[in-house]
PDB file of N, CA and C in Angstrom:
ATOM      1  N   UNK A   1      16.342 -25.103  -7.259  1.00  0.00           N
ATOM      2  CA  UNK A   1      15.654 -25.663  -6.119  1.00  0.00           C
ATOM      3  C   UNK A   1      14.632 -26.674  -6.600  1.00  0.00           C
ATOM      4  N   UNK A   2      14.483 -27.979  -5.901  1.00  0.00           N
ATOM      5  CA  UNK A   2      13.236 -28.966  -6.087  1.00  0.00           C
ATOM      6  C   UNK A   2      12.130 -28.448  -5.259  1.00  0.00           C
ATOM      7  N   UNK A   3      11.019 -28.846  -5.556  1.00  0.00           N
ATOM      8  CA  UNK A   3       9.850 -28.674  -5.189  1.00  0.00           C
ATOM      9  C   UNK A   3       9.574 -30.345  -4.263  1.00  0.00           C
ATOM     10  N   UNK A   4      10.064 -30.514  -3.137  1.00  0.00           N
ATOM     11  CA  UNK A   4      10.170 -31.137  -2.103  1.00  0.00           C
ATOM     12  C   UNK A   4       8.481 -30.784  -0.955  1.00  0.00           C
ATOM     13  N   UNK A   5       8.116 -29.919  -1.807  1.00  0.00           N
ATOM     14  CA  UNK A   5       7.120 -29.226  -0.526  1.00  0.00           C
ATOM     15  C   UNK A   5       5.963 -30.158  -0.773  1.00  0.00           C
ATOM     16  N   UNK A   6       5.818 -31.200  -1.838  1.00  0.00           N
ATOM     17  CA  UNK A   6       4.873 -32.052  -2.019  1.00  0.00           C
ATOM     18  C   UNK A   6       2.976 -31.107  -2.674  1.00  0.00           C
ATOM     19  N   UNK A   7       1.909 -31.909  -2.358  1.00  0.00           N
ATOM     20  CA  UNK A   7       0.773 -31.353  -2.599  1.00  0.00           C
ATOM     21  C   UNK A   7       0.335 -30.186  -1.405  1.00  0.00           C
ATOM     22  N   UNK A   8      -0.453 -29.079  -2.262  1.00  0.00           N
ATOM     23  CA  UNK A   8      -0.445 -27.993  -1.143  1.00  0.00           C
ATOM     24  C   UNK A   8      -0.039 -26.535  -2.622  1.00  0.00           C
ATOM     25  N   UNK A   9      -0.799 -25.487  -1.795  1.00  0.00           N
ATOM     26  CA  UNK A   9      -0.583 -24.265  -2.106  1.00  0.00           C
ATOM     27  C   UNK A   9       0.966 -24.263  -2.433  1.00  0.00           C
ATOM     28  N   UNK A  10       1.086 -23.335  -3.462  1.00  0.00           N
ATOM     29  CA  UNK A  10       2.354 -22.972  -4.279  1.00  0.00           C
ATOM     30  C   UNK A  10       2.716 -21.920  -3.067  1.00  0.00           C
ATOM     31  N   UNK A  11       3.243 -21.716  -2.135  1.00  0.00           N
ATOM     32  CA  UNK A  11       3.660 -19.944  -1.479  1.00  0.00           C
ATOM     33  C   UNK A  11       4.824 -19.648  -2.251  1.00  0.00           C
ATOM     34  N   UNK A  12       5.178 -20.071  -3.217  1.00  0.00           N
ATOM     35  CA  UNK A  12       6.192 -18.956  -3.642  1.00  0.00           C
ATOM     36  C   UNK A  12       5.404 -18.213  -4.969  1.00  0.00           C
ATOM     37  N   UNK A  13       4.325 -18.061  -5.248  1.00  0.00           N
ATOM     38  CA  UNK A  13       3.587 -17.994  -6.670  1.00  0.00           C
ATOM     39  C   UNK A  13       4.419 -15.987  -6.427  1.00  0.00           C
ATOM     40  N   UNK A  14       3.894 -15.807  -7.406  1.00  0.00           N
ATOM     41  CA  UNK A  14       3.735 -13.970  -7.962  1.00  0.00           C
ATOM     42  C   UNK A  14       2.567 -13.376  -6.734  1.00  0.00           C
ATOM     43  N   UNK A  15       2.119 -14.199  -6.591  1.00  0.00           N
ATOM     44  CA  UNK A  15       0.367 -13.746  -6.185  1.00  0.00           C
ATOM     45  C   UNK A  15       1.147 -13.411  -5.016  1.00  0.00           C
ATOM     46  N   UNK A  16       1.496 -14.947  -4.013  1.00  0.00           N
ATOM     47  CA  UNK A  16       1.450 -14.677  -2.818  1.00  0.00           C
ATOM     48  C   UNK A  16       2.614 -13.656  -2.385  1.00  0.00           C
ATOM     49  N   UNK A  17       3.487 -13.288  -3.426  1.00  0.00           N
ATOM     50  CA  UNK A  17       4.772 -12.021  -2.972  1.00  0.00           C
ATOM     51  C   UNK A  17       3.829 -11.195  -3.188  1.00  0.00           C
ATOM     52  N   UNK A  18       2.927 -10.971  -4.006  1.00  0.00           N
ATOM     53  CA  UNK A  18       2.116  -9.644  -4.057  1.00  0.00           C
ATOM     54  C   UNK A  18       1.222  -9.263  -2.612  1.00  0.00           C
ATOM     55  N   UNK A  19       0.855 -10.387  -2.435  1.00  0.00           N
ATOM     56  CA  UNK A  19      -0.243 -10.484  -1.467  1.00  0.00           C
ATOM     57  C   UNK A  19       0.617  -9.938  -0.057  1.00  0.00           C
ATOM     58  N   UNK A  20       1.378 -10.420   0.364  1.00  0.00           N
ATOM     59  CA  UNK A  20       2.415  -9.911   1.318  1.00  0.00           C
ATOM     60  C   UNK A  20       2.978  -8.714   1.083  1.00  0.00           C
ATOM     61  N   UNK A  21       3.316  -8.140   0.608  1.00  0.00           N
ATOM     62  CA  UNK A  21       3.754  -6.572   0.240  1.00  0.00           C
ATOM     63  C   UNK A  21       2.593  -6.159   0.706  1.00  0.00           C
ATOM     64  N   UNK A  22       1.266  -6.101   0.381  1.00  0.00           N
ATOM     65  CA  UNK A  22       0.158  -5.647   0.805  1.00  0.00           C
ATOM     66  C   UNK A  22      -0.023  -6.112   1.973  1.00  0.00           C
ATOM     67  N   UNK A  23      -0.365  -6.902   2.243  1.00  0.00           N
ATOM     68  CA  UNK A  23      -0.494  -7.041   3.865  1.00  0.00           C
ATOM     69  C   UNK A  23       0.872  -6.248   4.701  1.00  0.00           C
ATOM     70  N   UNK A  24       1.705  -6.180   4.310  1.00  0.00           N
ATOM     71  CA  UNK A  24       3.237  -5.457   5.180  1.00  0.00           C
ATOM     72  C   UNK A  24       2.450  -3.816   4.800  1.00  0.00           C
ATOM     73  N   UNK A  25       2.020  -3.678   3.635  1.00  0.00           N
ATOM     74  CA  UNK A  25       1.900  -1.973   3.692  1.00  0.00           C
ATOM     75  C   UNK A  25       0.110  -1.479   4.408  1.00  0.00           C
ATOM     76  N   UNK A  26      -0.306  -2.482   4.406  1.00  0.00           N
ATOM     77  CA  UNK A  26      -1.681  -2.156   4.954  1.00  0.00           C
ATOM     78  C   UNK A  26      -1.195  -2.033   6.471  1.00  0.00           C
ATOM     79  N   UNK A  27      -0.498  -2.826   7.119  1.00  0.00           N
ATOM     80  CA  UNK A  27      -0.221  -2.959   8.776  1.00  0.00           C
ATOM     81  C   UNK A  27       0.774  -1.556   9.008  1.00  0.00           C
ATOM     82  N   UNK A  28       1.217  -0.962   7.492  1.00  0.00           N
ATOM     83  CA  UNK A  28       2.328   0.647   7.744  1.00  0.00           C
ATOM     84  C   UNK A  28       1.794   1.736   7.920  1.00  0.00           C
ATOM     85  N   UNK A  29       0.321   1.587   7.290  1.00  0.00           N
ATOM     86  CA  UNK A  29      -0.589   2.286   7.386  1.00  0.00           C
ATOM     87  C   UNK A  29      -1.366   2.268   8.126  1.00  0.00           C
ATOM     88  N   UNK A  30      -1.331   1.105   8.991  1.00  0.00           N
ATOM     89  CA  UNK A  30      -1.984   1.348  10.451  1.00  0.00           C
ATOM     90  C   UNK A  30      -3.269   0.746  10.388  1.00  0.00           C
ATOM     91  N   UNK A  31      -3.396  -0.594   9.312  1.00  0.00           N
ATOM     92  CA  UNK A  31      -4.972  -1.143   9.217  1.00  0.00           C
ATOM     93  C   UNK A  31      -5.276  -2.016   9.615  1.00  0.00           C
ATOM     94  N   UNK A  32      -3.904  -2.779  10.343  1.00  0.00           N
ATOM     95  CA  UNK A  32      -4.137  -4.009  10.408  1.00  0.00           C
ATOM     96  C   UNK A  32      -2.811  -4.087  12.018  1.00  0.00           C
ATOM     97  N   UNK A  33      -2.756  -5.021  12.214  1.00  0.00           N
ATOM     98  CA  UNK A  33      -1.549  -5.239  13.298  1.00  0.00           C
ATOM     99  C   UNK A  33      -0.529  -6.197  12.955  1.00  0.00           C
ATOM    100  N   UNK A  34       0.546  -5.350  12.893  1.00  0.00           N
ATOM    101  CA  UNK A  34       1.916  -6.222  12.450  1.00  0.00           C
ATOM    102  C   UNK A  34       2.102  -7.726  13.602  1.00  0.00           C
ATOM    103  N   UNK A  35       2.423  -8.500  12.904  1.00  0.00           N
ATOM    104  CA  UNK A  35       2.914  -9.514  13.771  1.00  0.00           C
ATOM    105  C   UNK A  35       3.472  -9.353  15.157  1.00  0.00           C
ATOM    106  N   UNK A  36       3.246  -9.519  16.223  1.00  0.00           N
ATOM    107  CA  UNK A  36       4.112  -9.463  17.011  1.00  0.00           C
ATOM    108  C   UNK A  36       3.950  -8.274  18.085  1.00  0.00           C
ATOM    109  N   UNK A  37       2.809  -7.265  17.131  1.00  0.00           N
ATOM    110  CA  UNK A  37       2.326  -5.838  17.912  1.00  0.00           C
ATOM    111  C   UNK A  37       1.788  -6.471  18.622  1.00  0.00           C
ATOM    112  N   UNK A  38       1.208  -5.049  19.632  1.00  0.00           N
ATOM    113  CA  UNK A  38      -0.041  -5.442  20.434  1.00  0.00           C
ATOM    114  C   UNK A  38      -1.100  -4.593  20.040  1.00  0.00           C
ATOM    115  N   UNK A  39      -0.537  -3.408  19.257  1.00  0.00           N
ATOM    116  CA  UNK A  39      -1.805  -2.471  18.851  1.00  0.00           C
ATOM    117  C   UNK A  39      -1.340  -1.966  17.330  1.00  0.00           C
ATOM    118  N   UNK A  40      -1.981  -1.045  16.440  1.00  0.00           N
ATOM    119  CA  UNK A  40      -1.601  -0.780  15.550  1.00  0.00           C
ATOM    120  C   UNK A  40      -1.051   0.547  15.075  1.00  0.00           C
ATOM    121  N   UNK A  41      -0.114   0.608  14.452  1.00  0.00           N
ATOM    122  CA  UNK A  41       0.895   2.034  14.503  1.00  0.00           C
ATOM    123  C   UNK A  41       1.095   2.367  12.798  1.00  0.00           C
ATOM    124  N   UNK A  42       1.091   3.255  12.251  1.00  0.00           N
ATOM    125  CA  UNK A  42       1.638   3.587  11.087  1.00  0.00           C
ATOM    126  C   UNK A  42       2.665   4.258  11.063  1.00  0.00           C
ATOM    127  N   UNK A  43       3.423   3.843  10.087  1.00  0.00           N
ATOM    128  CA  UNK A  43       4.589   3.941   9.358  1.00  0.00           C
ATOM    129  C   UNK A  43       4.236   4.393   7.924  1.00  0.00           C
ATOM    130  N   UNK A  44       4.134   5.746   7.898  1.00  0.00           N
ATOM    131  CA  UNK A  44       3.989   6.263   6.389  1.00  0.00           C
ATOM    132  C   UNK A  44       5.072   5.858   5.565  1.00  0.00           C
ATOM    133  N   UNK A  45       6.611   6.719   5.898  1.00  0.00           N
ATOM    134  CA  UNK A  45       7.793   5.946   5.150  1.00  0.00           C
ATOM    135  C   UNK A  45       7.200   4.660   4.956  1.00  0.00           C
ATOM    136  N   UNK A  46       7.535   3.704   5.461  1.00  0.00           N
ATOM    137  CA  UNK A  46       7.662   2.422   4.949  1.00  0.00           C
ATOM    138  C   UNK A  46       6.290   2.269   4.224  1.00  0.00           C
ATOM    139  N   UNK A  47       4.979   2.611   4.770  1.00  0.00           N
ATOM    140  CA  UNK A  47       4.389   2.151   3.871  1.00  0.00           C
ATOM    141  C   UNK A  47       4.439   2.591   2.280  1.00  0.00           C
ATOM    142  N   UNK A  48       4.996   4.442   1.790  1.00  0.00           N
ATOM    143  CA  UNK A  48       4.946   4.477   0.874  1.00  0.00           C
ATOM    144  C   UNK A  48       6.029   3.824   0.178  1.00  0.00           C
ATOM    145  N   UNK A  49       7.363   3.439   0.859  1.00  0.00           N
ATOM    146  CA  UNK A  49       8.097   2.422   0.366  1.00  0.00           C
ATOM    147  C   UNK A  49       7.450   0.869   0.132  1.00  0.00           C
ATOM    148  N   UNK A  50       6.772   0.443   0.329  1.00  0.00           N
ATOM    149  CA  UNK A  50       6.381  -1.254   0.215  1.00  0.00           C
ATOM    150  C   UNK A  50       5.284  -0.770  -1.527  1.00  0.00           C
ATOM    151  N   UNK A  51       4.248   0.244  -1.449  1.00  0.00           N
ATOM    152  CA  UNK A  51       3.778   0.759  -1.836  1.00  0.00           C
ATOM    153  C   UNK A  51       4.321   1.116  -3.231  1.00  0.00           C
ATOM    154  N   UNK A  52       5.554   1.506  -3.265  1.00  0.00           N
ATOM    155  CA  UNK A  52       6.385   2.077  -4.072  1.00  0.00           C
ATOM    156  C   UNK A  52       7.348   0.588  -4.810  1.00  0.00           C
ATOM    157  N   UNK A  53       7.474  -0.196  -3.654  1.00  0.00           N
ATOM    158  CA  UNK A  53       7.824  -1.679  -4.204  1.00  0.00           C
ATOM    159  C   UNK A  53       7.189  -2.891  -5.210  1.00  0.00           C
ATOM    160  N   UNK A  54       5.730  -2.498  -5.120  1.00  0.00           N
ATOM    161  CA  UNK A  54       4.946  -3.201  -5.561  1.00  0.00           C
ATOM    162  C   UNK A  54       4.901  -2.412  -7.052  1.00  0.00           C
ATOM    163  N   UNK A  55       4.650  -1.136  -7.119  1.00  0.00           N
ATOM    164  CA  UNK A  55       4.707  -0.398  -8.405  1.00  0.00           C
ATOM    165  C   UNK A  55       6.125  -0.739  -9.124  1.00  0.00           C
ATOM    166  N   UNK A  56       7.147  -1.039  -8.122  1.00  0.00           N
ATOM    167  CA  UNK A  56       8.195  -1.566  -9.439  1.00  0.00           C
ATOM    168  C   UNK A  56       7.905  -2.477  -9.598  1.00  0.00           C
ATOM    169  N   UNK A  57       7.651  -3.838  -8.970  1.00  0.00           N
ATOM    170  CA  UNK A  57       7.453  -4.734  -9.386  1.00  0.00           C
ATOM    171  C   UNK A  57       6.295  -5.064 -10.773  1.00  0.00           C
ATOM    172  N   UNK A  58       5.269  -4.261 -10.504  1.00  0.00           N
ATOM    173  CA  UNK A  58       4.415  -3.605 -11.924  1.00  0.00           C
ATOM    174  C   UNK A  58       5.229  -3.427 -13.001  1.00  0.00           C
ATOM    175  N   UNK A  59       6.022  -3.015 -13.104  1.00  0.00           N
ATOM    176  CA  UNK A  59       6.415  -2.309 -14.007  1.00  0.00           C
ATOM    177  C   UNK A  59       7.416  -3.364 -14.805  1.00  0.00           C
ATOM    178  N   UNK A  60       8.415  -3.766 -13.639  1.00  0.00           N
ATOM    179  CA  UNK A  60       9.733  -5.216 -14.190  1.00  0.00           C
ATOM    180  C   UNK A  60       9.073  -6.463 -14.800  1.00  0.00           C
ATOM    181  N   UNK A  61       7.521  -6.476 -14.072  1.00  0.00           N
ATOM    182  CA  UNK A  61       7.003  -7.813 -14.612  1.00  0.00           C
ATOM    183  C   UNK A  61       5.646  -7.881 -15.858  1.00  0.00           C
ATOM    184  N   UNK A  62       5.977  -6.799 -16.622  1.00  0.00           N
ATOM    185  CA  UNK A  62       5.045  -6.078 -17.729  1.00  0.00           C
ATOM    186  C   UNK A  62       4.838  -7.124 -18.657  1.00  0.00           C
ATOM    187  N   UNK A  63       4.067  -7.577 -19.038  1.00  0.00           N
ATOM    188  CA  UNK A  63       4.153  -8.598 -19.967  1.00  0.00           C
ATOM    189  C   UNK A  63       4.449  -9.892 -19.643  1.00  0.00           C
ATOM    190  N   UNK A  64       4.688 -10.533 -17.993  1.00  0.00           N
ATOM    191  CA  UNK A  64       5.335 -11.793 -17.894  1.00  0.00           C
ATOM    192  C   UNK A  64       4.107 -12.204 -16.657  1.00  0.00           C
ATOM    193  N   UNK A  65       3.244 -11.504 -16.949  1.00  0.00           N
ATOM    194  CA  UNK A  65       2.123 -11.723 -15.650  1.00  0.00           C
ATOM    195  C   UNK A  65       1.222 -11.920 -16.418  1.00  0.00           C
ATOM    196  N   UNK A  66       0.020 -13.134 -15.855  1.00  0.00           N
ATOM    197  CA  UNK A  66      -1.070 -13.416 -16.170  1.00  0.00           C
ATOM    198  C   UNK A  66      -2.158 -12.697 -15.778  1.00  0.00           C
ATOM    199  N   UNK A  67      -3.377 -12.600 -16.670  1.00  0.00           N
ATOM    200  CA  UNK A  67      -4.446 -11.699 -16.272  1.00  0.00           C
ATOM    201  C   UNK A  67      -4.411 -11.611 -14.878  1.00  0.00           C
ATOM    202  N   UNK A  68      -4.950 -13.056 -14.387  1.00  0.00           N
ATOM    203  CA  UNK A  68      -5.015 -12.778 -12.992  1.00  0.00           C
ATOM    204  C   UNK A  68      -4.534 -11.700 -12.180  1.00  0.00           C
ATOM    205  N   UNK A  69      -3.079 -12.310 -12.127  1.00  0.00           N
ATOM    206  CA  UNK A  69      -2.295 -11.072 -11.813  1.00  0.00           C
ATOM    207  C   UNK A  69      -2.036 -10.130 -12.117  1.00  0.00           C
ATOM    208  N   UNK A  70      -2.018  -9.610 -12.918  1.00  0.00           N
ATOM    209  CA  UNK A  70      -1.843  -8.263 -13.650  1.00  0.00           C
ATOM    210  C   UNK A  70      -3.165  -7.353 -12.743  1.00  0.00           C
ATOM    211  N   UNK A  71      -4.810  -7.938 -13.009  1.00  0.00           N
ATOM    212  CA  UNK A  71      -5.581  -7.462 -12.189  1.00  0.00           C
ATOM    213  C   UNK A  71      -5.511  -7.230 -10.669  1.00  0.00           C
ATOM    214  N   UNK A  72      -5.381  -8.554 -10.076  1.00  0.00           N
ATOM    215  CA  UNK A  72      -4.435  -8.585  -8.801  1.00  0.00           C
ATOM    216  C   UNK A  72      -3.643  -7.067  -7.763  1.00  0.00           C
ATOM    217  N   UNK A  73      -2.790  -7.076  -8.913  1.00  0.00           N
ATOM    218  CA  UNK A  73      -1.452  -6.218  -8.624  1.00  0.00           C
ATOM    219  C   UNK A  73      -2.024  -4.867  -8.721  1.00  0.00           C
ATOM    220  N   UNK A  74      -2.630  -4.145  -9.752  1.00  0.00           N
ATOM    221  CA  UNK A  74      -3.398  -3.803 -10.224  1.00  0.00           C
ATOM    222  C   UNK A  74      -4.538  -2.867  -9.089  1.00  0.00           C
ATOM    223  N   UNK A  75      -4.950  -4.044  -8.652  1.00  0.00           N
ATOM    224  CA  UNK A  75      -6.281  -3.360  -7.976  1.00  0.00           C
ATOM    225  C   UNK A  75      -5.662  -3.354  -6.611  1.00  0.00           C
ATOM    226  N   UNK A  76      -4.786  -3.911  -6.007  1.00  0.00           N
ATOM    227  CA  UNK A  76      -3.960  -4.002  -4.794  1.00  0.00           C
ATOM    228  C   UNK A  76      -3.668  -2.118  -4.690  1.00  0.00           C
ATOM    229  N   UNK A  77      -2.801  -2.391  -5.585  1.00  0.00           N
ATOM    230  CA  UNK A  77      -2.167  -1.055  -6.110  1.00  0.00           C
ATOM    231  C   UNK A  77      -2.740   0.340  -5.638  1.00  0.00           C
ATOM    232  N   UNK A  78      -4.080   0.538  -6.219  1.00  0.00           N
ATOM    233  CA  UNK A  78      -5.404   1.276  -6.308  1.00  0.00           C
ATOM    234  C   UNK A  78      -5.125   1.496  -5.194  1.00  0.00           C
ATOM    235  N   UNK A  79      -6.015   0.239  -4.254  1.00  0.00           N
ATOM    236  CA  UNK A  79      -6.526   0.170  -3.264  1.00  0.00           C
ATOM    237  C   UNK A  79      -5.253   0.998  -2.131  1.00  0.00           C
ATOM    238  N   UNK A  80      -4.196   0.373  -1.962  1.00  0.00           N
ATOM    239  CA  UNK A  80      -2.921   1.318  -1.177  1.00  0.00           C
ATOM    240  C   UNK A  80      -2.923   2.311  -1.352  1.00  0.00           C
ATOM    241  N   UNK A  81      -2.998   2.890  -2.616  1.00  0.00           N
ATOM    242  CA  UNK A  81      -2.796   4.431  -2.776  1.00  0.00           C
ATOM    243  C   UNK A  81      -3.873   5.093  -2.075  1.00  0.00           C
ATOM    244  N   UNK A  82      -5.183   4.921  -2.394  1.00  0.00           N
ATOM    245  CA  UNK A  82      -6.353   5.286  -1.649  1.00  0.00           C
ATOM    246  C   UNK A  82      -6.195   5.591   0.145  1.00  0.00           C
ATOM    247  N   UNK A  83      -5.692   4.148   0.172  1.00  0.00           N
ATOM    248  CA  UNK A  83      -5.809   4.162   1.924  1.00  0.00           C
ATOM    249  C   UNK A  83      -4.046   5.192   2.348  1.00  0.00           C
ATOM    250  N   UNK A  84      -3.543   5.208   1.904  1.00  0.00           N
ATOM    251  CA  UNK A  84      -2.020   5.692   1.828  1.00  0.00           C
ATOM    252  C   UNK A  84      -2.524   7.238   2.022  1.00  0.00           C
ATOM    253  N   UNK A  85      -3.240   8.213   0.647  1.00  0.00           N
ATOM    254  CA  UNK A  85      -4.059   9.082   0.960  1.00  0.00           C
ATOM    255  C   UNK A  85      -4.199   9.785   1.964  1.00  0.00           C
ATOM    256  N   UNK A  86      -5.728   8.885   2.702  1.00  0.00           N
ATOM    257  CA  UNK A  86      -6.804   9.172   3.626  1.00  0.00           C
ATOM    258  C   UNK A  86      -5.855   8.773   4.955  1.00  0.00           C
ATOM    259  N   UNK A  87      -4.473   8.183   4.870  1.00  0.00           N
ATOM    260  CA  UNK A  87      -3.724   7.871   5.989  1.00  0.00           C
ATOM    261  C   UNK A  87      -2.656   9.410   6.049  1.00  0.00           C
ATOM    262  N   UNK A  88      -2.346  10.282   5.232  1.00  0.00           N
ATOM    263  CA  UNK A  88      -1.501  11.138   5.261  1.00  0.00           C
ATOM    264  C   UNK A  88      -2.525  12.571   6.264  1.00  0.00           C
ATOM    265  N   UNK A  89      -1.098  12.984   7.099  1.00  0.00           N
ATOM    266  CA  UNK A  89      -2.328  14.286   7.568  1.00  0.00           C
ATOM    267  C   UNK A  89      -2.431  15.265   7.057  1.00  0.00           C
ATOM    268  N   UNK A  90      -3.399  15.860   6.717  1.00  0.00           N
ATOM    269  CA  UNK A  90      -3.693  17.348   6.003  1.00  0.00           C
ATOM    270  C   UNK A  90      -2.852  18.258   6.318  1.00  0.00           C
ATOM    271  N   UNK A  91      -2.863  18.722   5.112  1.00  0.00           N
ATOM    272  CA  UNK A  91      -1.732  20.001   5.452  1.00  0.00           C
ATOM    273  C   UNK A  91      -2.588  20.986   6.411  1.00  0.00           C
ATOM    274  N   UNK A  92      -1.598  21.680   6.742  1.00  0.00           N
ATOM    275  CA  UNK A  92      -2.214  22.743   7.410  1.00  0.00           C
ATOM    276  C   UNK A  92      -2.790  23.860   6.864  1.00  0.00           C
ATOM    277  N   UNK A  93      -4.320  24.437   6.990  1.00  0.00           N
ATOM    278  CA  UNK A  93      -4.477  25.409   5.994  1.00  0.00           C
ATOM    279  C   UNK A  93      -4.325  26.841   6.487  1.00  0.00           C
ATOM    280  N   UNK A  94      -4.065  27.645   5.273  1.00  0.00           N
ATOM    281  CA  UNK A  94      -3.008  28.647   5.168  1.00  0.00           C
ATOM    282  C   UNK A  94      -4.457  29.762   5.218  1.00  0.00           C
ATOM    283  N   UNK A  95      -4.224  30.738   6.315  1.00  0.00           N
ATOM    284  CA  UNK A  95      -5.272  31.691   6.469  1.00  0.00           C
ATOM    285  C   UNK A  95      -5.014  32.554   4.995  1.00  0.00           C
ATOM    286  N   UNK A  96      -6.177  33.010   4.887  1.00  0.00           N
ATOM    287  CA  UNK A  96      -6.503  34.107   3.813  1.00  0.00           C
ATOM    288  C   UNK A  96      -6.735  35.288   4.233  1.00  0.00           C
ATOM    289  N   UNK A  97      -5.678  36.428   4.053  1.00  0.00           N
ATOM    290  CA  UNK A  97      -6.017  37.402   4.824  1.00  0.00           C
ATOM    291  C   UNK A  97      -7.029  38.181   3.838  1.00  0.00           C
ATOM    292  N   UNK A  98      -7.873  38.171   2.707  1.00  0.00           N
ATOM    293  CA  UNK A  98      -9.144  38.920   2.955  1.00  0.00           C
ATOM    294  C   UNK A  98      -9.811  38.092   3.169  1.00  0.00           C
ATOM    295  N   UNK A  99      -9.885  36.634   3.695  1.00  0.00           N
ATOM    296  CA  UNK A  99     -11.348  36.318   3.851  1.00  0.00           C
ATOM    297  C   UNK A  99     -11.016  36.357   5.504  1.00  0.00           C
ATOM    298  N   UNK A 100     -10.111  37.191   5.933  1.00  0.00           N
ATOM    299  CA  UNK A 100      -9.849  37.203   7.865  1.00  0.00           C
ATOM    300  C   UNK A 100      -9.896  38.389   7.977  1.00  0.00           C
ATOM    301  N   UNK A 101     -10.332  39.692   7.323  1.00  0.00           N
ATOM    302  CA  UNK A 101     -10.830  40.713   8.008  1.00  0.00           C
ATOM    303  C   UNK A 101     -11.821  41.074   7.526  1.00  0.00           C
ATOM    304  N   UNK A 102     -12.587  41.416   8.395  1.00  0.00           N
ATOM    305  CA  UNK A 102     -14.291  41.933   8.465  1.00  0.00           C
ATOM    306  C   UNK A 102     -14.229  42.855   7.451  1.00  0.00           C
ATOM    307  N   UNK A 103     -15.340  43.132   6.339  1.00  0.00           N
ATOM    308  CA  UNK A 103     -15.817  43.960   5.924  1.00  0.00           C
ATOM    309  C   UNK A 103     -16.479  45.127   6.388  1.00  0.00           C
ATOM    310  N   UNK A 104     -15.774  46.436   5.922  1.00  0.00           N
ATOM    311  CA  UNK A 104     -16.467  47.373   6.956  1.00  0.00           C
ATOM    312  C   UNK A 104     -17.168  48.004   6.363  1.00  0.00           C
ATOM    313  N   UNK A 105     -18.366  48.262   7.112  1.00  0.00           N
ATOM    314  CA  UNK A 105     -19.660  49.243   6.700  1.00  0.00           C
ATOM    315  C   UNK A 105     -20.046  50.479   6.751  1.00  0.00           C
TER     316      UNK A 105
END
């Protein structure tokens, strides 16, 4: 392919595929509003899939990424897992049957 697109931002860089995976898994997780919504909904699947996309991509592009990116990807990374987390619902907790009957006196 030629580079016909003239002066102007690169959008095909590493960065900006990174940057989009994140924005697609932040809106799965319900942080942001997908294109086209009207409100915001999570999608755990997909987000831990986009989530899970970006970590391969970590991994295939080991050594062929610049600091930048490497940090980038990196702290993106972090940051999803965190919110991915605090986006999953708690399990349900499991009664303890001696701490559920009274001690008797």
């Amino acid at each position: 392919m030629t580079d016909d697109a003239g002066p102007g931002p690169d959008l095909t860089s590493f960065s900006t595929l990174v940057l989009s995976l994140a924005a697609a898994a932040l809106a799965y997780l319900g942080r942001t509003v997908m294109p086209g919504a009207e409100k915001t909904e999570a999608n755990l699947p997909l987000a831990r899939q986009t989530i899970d996309t970006l970590e391969m991509l970590r991994k295939k592009t080991e050594g062929n990424r610049t600091d930048d990116e490497t940090k980038l990807l990196e702290d993106l990374l972090h940051d999803l897992r965190l919110a991915y987390l605090k986006s999953e619902p708690a399990p349900p907790e499991k009664d303890h049957p001696a701490e559920a009957q009274s001690p008797s006196s």
